[in-house]
C-alpha atoms as a PDB file:
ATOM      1  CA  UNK A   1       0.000   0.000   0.000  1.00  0.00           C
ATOM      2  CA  UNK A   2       2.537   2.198   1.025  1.00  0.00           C
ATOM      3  CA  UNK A   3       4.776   1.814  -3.096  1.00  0.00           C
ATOM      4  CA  UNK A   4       1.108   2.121  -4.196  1.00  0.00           C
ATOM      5  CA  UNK A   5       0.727   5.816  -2.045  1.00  0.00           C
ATOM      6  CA  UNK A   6       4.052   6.734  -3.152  1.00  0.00           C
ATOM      7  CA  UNK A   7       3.504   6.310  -6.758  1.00  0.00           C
ATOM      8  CA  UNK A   8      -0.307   7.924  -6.380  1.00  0.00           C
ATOM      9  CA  UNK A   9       2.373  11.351  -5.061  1.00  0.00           C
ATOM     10  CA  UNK A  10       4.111  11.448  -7.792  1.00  0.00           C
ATOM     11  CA  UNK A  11       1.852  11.118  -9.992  1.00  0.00           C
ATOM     12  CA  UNK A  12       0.630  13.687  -8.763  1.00  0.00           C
ATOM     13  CA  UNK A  13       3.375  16.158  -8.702  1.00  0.00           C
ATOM     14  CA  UNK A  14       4.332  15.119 -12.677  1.00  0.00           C
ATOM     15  CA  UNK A  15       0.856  16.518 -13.437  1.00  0.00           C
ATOM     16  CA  UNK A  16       1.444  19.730 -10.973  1.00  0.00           C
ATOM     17  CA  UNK A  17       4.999  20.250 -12.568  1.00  0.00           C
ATOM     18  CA  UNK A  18       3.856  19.375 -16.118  1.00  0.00           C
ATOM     19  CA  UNK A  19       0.807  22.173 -16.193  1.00  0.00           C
ATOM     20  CA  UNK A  20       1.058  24.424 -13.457  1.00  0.00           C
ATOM     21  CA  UNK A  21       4.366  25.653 -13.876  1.00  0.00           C
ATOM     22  CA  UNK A  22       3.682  29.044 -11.531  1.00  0.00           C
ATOM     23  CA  UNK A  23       1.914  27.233  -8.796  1.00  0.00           C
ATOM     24  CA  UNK A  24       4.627  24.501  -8.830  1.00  0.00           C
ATOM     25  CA  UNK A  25       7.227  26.970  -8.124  1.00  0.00           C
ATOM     26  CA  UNK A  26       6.012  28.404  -5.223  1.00  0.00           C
ATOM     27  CA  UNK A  27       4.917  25.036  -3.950  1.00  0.00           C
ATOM     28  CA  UNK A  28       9.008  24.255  -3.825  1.00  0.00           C
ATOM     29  CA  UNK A  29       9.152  27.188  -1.248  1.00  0.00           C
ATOM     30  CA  UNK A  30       6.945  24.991   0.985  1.00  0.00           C
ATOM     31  CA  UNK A  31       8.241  22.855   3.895  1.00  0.00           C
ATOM     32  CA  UNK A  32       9.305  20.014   1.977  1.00  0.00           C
ATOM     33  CA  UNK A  33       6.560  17.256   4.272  1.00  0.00           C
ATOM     34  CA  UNK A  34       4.044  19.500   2.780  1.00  0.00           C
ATOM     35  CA  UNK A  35       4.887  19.658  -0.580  1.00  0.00           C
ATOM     36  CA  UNK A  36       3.199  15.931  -1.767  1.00  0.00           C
ATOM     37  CA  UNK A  37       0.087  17.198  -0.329  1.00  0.00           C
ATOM     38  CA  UNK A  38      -0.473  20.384  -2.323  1.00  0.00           C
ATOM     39  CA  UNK A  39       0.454  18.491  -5.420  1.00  0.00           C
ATOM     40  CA  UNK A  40      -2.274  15.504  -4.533  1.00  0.00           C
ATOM     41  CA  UNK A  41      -4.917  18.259  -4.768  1.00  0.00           C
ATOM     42  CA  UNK A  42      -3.133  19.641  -7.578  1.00  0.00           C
ATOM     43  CA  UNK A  43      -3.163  16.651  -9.244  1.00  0.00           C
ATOM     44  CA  UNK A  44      -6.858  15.996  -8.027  1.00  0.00           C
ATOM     45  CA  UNK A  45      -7.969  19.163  -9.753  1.00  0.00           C
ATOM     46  CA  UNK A  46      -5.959  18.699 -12.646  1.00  0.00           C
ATOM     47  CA  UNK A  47      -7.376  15.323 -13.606  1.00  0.00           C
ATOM     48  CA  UNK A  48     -10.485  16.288 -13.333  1.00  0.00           C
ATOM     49  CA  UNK A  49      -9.768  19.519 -15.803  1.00  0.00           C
ATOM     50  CA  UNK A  50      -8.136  17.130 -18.134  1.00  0.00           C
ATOM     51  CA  UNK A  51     -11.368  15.142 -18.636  1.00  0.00           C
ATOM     52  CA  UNK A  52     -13.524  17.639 -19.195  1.00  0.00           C
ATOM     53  CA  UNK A  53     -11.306  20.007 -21.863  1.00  0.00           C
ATOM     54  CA  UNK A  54      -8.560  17.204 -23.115  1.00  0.00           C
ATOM     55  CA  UNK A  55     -11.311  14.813 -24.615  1.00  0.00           C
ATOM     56  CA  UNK A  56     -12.963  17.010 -26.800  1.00  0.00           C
ATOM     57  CA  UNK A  57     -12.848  14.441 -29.361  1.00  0.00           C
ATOM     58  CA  UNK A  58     -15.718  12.002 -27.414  1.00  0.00           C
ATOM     59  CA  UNK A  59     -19.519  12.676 -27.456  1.00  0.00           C
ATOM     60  CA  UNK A  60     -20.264  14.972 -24.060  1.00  0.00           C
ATOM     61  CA  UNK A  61     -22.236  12.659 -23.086  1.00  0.00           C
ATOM     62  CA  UNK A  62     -19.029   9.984 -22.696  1.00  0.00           C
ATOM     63  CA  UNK A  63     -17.399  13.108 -21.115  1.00  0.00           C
ATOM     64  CA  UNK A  64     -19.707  13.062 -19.092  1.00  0.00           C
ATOM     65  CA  UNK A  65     -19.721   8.943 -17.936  1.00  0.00           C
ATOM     66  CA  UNK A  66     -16.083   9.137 -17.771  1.00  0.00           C
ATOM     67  CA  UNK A  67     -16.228  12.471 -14.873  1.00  0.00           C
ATOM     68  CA  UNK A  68     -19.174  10.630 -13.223  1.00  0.00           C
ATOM     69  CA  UNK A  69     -17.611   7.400 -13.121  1.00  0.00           C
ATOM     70  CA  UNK A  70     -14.981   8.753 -11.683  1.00  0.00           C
ATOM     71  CA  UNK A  71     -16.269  10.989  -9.198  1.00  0.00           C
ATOM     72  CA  UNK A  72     -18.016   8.047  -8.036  1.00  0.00           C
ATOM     73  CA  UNK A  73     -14.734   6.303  -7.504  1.00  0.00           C
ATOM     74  CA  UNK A  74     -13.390   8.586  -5.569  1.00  0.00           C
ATOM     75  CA  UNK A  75     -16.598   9.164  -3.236  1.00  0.00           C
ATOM     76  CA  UNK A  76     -16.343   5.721  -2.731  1.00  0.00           C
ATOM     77  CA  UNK A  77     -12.716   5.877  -2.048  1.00  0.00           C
ATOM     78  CA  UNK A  78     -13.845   8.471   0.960  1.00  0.00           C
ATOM     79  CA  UNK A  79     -16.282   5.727   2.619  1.00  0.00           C
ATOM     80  CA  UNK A  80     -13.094   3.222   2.745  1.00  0.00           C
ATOM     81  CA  UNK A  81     -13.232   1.376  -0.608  1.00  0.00           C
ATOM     82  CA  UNK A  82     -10.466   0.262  -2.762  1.00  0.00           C
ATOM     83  CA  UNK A  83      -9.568   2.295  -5.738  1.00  0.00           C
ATOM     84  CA  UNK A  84      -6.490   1.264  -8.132  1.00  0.00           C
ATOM     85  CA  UNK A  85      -6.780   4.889  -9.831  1.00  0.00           C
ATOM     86  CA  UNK A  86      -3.351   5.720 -10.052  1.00  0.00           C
ATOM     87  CA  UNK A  87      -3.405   9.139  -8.407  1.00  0.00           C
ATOM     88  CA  UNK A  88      -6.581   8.936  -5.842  1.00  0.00           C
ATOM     89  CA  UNK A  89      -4.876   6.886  -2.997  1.00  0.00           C
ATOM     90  CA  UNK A  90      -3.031  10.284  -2.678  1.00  0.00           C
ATOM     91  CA  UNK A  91      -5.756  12.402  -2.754  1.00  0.00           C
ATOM     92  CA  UNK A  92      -7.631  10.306  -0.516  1.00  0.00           C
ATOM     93  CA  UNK A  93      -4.941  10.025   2.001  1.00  0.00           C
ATOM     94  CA  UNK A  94      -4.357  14.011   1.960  1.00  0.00           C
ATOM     95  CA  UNK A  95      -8.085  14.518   2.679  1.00  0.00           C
ATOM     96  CA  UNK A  96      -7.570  12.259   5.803  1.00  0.00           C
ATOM     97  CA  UNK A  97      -4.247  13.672   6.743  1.00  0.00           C
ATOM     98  CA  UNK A  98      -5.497  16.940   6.982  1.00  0.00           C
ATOM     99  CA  UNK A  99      -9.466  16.135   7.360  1.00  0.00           C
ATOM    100  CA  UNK A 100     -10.278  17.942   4.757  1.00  0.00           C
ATOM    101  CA  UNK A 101     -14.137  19.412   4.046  1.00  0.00           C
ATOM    102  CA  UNK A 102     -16.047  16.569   1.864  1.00  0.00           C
ATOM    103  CA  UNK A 103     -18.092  19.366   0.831  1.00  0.00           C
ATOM    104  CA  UNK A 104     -15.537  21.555  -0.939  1.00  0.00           C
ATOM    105  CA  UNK A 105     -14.717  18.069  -3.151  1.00  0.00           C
ATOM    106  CA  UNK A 106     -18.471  17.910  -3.885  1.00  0.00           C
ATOM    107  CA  UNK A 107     -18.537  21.644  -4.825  1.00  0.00           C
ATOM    108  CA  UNK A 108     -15.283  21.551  -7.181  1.00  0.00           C
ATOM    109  CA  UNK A 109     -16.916  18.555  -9.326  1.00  0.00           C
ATOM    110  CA  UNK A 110     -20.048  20.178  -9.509  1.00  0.00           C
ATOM    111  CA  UNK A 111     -17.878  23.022 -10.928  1.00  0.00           C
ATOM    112  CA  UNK A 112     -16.268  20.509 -13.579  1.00  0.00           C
ATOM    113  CA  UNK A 113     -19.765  19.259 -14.574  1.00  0.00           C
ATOM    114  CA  UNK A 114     -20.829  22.761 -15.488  1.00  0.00           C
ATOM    115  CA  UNK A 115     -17.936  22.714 -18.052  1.00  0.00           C
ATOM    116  CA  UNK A 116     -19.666  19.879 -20.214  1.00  0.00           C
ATOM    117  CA  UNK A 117     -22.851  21.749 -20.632  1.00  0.00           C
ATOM    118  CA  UNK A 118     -22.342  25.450 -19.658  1.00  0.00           C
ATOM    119  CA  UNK A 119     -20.412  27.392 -22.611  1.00  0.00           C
ATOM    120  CA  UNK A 120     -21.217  31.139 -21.048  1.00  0.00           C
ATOM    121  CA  UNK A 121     -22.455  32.815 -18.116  1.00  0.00           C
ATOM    122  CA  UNK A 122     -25.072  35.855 -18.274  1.00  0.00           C
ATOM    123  CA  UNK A 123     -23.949  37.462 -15.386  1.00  0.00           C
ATOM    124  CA  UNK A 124     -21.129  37.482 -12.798  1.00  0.00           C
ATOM    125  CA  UNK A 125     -23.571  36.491 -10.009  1.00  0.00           C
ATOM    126  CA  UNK A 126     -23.897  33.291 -12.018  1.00  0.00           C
ATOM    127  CA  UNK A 127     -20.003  33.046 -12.649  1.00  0.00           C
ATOM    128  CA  UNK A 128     -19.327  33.450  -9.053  1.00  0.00           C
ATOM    129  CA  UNK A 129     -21.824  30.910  -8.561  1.00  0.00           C
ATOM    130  CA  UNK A 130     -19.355  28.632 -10.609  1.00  0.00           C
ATOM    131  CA  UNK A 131     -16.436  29.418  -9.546  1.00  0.00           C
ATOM    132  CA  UNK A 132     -17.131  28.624  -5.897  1.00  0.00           C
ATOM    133  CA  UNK A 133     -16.392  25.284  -6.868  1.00  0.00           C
ATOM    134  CA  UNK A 134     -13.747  25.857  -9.230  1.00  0.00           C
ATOM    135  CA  UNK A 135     -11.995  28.397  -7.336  1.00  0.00           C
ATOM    136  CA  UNK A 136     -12.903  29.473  -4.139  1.00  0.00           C
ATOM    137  CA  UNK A 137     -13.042  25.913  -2.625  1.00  0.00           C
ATOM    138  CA  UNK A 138      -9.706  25.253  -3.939  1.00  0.00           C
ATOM    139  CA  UNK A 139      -8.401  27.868  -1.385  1.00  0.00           C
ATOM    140  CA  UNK A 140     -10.336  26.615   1.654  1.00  0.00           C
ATOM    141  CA  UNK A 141      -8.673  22.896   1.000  1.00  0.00           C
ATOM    142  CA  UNK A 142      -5.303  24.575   0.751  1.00  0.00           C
ATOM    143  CA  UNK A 143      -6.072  26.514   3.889  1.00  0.00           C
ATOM    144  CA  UNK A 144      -5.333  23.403   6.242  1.00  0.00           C
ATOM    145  CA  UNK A 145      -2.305  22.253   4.918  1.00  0.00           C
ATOM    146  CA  UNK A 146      -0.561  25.801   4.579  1.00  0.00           C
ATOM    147  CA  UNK A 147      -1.610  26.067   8.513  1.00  0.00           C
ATOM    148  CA  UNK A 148      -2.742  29.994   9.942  1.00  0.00           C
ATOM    149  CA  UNK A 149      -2.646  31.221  13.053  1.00  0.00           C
ATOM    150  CA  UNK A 150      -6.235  32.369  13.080  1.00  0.00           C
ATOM    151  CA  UNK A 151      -8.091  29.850  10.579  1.00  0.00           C
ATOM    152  CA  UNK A 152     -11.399  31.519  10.940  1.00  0.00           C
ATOM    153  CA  UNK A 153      -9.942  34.901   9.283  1.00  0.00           C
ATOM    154  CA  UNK A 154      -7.978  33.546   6.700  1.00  0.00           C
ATOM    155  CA  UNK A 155     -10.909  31.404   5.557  1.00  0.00           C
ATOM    156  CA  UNK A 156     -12.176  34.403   3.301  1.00  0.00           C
ATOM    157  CA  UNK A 157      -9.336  35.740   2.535  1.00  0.00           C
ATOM    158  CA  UNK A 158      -8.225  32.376   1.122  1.00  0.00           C
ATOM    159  CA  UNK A 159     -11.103  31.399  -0.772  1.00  0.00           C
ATOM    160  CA  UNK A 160     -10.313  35.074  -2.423  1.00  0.00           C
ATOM    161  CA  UNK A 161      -7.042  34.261  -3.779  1.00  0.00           C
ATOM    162  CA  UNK A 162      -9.203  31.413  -5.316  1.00  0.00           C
ATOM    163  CA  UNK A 163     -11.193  33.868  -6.849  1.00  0.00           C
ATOM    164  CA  UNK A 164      -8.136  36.228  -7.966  1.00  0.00           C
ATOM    165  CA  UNK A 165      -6.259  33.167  -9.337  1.00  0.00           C
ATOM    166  CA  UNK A 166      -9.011  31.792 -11.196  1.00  0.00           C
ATOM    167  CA  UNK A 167      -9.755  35.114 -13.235  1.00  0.00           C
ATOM    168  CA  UNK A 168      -6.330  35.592 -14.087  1.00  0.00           C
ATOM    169  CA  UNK A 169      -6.641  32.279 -15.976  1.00  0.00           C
ATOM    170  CA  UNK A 170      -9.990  33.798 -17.238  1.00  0.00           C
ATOM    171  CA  UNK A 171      -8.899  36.779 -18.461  1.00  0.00           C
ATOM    172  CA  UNK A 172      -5.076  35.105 -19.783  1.00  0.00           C
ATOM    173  CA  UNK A 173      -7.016  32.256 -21.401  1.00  0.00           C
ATOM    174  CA  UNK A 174      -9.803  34.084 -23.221  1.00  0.00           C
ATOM    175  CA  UNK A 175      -8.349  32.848 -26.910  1.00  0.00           C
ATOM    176  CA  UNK A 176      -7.774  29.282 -26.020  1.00  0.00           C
ATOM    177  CA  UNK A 177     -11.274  29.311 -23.769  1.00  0.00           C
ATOM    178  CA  UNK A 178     -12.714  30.568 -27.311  1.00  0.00           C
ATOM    179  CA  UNK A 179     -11.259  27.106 -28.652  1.00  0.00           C
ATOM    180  CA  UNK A 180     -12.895  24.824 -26.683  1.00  0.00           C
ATOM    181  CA  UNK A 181     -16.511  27.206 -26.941  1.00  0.00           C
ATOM    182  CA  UNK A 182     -16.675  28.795 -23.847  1.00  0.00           C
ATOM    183  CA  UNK A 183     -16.842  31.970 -22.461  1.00  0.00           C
ATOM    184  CA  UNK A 184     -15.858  32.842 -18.984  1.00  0.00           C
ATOM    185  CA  UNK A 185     -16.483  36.893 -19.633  1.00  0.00           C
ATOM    186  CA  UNK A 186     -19.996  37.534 -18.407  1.00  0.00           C
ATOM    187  CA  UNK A 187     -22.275  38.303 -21.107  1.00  0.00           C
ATOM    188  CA  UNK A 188     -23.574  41.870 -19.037  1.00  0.00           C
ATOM    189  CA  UNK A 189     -20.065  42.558 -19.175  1.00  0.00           C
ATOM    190  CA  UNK A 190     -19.425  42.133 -22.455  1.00  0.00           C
ATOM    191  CA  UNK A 191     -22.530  44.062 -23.353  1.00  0.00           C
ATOM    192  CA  UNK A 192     -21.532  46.961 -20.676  1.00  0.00           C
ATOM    193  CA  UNK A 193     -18.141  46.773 -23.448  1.00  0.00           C
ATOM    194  CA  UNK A 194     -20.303  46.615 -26.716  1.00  0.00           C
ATOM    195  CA  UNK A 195     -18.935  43.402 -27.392  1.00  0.00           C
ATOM    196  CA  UNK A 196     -20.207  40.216 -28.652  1.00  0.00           C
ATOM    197  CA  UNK A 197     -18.934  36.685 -28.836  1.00  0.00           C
ATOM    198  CA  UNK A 198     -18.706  37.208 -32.469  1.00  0.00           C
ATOM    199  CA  UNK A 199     -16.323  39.951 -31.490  1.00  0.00           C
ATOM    200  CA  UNK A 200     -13.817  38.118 -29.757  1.00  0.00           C
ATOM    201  CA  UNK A 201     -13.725  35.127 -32.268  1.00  0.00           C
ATOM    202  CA  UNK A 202     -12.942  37.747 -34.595  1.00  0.00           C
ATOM    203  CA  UNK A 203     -10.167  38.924 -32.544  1.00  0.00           C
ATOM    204  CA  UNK A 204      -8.813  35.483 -32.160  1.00  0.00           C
ATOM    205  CA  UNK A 205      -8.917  34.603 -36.121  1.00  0.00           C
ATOM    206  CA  UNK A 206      -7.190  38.256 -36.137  1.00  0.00           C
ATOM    207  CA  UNK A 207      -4.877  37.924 -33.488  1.00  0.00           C
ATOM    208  CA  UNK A 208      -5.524  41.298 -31.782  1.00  0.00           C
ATOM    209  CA  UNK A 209      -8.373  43.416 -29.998  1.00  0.00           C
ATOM    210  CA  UNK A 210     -10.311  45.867 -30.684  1.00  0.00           C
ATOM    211  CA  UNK A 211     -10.414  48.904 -28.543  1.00  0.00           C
ATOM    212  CA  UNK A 212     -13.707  47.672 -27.212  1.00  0.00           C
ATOM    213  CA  UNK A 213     -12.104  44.371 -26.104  1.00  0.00           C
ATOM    214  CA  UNK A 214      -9.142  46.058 -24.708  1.00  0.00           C
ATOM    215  CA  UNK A 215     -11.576  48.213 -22.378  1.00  0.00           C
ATOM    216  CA  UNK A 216     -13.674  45.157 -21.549  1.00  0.00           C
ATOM    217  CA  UNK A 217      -9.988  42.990 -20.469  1.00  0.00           C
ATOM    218  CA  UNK A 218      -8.992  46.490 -18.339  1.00  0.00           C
ATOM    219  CA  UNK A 219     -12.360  46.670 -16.417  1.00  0.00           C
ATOM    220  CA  UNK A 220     -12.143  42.304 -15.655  1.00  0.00           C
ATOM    221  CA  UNK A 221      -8.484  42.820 -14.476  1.00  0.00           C
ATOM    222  CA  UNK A 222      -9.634  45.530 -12.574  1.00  0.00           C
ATOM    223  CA  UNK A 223     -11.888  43.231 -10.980  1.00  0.00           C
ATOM    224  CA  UNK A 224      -9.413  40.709 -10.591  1.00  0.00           C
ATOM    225  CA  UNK A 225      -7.854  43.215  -8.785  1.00  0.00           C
ATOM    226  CA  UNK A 226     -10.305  43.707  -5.971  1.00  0.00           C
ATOM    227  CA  UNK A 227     -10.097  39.778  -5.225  1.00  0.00           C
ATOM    228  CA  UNK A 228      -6.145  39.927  -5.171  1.00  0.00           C
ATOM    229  CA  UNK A 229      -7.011  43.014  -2.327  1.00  0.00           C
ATOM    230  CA  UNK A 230      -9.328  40.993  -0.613  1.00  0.00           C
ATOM    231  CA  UNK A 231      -6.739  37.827  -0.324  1.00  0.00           C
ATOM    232  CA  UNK A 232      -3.749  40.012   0.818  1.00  0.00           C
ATOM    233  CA  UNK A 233      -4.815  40.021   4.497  1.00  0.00           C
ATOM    234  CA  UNK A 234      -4.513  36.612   4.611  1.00  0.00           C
ATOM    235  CA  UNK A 235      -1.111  35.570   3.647  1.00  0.00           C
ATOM    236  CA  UNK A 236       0.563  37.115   6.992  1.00  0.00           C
ATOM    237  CA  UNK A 237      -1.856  34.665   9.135  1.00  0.00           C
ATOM    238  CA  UNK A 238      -0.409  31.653   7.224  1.00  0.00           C
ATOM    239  CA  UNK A 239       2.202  29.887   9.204  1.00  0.00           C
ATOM    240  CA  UNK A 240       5.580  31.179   8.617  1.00  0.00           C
ATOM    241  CA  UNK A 241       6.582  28.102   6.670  1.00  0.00           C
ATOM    242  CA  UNK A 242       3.969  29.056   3.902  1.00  0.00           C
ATOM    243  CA  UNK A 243       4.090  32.186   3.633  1.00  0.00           C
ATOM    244  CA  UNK A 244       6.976  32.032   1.269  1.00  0.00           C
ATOM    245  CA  UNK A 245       5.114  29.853  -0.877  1.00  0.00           C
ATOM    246  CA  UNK A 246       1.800  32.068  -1.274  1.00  0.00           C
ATOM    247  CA  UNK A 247       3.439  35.538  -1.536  1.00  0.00           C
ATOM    248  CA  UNK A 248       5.343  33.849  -4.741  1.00  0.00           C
ATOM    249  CA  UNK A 249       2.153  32.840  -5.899  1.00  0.00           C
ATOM    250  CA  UNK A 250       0.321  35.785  -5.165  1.00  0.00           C
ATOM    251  CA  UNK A 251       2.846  37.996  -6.654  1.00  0.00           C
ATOM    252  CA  UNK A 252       3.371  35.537  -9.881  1.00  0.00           C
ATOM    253  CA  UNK A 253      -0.445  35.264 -10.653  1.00  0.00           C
ATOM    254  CA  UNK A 254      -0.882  39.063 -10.179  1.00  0.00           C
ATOM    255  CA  UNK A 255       2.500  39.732 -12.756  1.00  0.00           C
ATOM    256  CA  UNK A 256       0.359  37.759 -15.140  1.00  0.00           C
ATOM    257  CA  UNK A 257      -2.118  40.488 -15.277  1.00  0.00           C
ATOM    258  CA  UNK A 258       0.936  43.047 -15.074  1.00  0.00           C
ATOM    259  CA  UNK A 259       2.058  41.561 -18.785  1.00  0.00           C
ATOM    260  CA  UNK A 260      -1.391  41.470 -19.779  1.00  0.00           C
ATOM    261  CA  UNK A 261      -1.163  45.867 -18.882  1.00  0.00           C
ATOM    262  CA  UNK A 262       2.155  45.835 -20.224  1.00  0.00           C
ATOM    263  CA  UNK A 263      -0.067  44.692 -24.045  1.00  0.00           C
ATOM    264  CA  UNK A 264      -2.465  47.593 -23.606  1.00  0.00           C
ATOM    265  CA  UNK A 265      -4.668  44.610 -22.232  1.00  0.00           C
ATOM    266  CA  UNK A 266      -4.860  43.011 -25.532  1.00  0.00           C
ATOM    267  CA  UNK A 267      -5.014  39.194 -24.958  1.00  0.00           C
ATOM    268  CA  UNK A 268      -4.986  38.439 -28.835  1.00  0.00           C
ATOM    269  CA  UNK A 269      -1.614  39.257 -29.319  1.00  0.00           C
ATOM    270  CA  UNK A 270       0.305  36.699 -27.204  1.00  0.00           C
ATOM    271  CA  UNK A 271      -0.457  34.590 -23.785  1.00  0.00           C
ATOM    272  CA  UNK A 272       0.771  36.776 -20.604  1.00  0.00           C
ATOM    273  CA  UNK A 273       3.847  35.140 -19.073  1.00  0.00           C
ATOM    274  CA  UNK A 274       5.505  36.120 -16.421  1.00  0.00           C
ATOM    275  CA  UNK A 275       9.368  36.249 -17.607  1.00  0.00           C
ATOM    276  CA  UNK A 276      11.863  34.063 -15.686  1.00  0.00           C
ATOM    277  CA  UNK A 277      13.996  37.246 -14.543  1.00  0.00           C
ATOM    278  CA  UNK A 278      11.571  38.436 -12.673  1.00  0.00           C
ATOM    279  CA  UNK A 279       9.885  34.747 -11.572  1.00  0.00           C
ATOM    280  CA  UNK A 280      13.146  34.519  -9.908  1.00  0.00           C
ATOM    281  CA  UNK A 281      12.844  37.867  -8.355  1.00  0.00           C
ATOM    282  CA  UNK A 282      10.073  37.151  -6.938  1.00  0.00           C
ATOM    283  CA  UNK A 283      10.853  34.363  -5.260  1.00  0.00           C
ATOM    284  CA  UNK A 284      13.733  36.087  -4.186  1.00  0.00           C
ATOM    285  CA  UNK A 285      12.081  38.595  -2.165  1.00  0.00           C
ATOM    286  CA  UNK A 286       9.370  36.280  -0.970  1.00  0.00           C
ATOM    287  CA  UNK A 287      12.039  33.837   0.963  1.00  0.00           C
ATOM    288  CA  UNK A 288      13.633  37.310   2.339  1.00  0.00           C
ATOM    289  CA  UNK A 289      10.543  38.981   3.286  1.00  0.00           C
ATOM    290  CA  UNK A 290       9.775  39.014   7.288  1.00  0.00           C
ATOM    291  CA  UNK A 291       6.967  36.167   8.083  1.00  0.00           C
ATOM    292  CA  UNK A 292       3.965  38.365   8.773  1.00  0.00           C
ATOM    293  CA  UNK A 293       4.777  41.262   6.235  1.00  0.00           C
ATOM    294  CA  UNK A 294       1.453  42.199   4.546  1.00  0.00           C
ATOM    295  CA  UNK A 295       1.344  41.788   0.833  1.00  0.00           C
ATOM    296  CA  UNK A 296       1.805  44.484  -1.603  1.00  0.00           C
ATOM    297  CA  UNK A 297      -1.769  45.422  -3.854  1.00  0.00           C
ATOM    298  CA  UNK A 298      -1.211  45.554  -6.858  1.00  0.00           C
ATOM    299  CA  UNK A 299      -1.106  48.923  -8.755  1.00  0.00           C
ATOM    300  CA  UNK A 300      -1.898  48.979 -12.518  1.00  0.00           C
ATOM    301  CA  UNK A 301      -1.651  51.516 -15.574  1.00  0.00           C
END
């Protein structure tokens, strides 16, 4: 059992070093015991993603068997049975380590089942609504294994990082959401723009924005924005062992939005990287910064 749990951990931490090269980073800052069980949910999450947007080849509907079928696994992993998925027995044995809320794993798949059949959202009310359980929850299962010394008040805080982190993508990813059919921009806010879906497909097949666009991106990194504000308390009630490891992030996520400024907030042109110079500087300062430093808001052009 114990080869078997080893191999489910790295598994794991191929798939967190493979695709989430900024999160993956700052996870190295980490105390190394607690490393294996940020990339099990990692890896958890991941999985998930990848059957939902890497099998766009199958029918929805055997999308859709394949997420179930293995949701249900994994349920029934909780109540004690035997799985030989090769990357639950971690998952499953981080949940216990830490007791972890069921309910946040219940929310987050509901949030992957949305992506089969959900392609836009009218309002951000109802994209909130989604991201709870792609984003927000993924903060409040982090928030145990990170450690605080006041839990209760870096609860919010935490599942607001979710929130920041989870736009960024949002707002990076608009051309290769386009791809797959989706649309993670509201629709009010898009209209608030003057834009249309047919807008930013033509922006994609163009491979730049139109001023219209370039407003709309400024106004959702703005809002991005007030989520990274709302997350900064938290980081200084983190243990000091992770605080390292979530300024990194917080400061690596937020540069994304910096290059996406840095393009006069055209998304079309490129995908916003962070460059390694500064990745580096970053970390940097984040291992040499005091434990219990507050975090920095972020100010934009």
């Amino acid at each position: 059992m114990e080869v078997d749990l080893a191999a489910a951990y790295e598994k794991c931490r191929e798939l967190h070093k493979r695709h989430g090269r900024t999160y993956y980073l700052a996870t190295r800052l980490l105390p190394r015991w607690k490393r294996r069980h940020v990339h099990a949910l990692y890896g958890f999450t991941r999985y998930a993603d990848e059957i939902v947007d890497r099998t766009e080849d199958l029918p929805p509907a055997q999308r859709a068997a394949r997420l179930t079928a293995w949701s249900e696994e994994f349920v029934a992993g909780l109540a004690g049975a035997p799985t030989d998925d090769p990357l639950l027995p971690a998952v499953l044995h981080t949940i216990a380590v830490f007791d972890l809320d069921r309910a946040d794993f219940a929310s987050f798949l509901r949030s992957m089942a949305m992506d089969l059949t959900v392609t836009s959202y009218a309002t951000y009310d109802d994209l909130l609504d989604y991201m709870e359980g792609s984003a927000a929850v993924i903060g409040t299962m982090m928030l145990p294994i990170l450690g605080s010394t006041d839990p209760a008040a870096a609860r919010e805080p935490a599942r607001q990082l979710g929130f920041a982190f989870q736009l960024t993508n949002f707002i990076r990813d608009v051309a290769e959401d386009l791809d797959r059919g989706r649309t993670y921009l509201p629709d009010s806010h898009l209209a608030e723009f003057g834009v249309t879906r047919a807008d930013l497909f033509a922006a994609r097949a163009a491979g730049r924005s139109t001023p219209q666009i370039k407003a709309l991106i400024r106004a959702e990194v703005a809002r991005a924005d007030e989520h990274y504000a709302a997350a900064a308390p938290g980081i200084p009630l983190l243990l000091p062992g992770s605080q390292a490891c979530m300024r990194t992030a917080y400061e690596l996520y937020g540069g994304i939005l910096d290059e996406v400024a840095a393009e006069d907030y055209d998304v079309f042109t490129r995908r916003a990287t962070v460059p390694n110079q500064r990745r580096a500087a970053v970390v940097a300062r984040s291992l040499l910064t005091r434990p219990g430093t507050p975090a920095t808001a972020f100010a934009r052009s």
